[in-house]
Protein backbone atom coordinates (compact mmCIF):
# COMPACT_ATOMS: atom_id res chain seq x y z
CA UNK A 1 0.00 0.00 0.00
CA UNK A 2 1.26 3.36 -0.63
CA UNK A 3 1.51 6.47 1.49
CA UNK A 4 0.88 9.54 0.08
CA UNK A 5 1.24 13.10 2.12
CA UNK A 6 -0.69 16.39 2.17
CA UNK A 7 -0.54 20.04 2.44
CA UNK A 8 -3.98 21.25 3.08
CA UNK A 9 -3.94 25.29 2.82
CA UNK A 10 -6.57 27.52 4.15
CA UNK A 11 -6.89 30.29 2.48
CA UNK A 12 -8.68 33.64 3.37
CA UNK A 13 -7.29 36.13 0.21
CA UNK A 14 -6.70 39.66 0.80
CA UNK A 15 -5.19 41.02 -2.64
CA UNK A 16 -6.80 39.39 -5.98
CA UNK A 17 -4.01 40.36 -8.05
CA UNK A 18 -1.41 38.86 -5.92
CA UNK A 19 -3.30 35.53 -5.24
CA UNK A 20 -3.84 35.24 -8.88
CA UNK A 21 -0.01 35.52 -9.76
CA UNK A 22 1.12 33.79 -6.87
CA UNK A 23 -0.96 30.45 -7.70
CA UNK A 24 0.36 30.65 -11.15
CA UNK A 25 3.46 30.39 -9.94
CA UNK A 26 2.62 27.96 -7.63
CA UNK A 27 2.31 24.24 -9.97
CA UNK A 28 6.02 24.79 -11.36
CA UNK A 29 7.43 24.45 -7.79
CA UNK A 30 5.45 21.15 -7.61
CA UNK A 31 6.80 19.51 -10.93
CA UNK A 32 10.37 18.13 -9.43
CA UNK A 33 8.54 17.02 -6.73
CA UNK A 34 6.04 14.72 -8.15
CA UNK A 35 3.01 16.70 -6.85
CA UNK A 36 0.06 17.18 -8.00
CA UNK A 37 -2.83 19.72 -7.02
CA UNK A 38 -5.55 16.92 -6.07
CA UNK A 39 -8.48 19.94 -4.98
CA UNK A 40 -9.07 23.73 -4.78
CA UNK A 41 -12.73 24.93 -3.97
CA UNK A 42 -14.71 27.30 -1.84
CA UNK A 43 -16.12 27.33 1.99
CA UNK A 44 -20.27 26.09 1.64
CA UNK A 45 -20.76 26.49 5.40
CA UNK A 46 -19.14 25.58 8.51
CA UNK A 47 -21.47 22.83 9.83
CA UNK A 48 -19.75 22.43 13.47
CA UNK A 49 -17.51 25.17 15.11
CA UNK A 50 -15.73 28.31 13.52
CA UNK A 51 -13.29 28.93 10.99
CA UNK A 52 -12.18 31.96 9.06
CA UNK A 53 -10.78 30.70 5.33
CA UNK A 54 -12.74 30.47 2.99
CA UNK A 55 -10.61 28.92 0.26
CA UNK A 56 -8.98 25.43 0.91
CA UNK A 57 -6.46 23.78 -1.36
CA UNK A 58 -4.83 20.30 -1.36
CA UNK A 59 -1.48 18.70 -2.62
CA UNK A 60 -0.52 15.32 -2.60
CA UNK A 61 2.98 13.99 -2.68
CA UNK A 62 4.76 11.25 -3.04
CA UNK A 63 6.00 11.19 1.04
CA UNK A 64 6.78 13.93 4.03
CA UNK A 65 10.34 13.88 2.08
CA UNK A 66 9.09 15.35 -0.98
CA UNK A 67 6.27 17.50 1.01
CA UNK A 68 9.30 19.23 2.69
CA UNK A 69 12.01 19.40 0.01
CA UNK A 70 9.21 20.99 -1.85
CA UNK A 71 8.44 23.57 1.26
CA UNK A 72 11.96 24.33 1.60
CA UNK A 73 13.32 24.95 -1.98
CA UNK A 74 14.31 27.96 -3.64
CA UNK A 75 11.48 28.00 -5.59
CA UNK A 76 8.98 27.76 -3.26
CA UNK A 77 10.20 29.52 -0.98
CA UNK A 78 11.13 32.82 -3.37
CA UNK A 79 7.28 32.66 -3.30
CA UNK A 80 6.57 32.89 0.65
CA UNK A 81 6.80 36.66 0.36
CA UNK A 82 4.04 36.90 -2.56
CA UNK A 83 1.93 34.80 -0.89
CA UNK A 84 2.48 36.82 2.54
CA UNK A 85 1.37 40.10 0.97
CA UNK A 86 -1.85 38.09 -1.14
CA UNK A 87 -3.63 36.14 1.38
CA UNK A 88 -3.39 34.75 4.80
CA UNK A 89 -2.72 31.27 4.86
CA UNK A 90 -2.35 28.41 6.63
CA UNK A 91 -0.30 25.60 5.34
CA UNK A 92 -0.84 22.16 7.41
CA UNK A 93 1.18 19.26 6.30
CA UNK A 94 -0.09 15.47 6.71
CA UNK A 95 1.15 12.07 6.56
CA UNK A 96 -1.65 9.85 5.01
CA UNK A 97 -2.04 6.18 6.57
């Protein structure tokens, strides 16, 4: 059986413009890596408790190895700032079982 992992982003975006060229910057950092955008959609309703992000966005990669050599290169993270000034995120990271 093979384990996969996650980043699952929250997303609550401040500047359009920014956001827009930030996520098209976004899928070449994820090509060395083997990773592949698996879903992006919109909030319908929080059905139990609160929570403030309205966007959510997953990744899947091949293991926590690729996850974080992703997360930590030079391409990624030459992003961070664009990203910082677009949107507040939340970036959680998950190991599937």
């Amino acid at each position: 059986m093979m384990s996969f992992a996650y980043i699952i982003g929250h997303i609550a975006v401040r500047d359009e413009t920014k956001w827009a060229e930030y996520r098209s910057r976004v899928p070449a950092t994820l090509v060395p890596w083997n990773a592949e955008l698996v879903f992006r959609g919109k909030l319908e309703g929080v059905l139990g408790g609160s929570f403030g992000h309205p966007d959510t966005v997953v990744i899947r990669f091949p293991d926590m190895a690729a996850l974080r050599g992703w997360f930590e290169s030079a391409a990624y993270q030459a992003l961070i700032p664009l990203r910082e000034q677009a949107a507040d995120v939340l970036l959680l990271a998950y190991a599937a079982e």
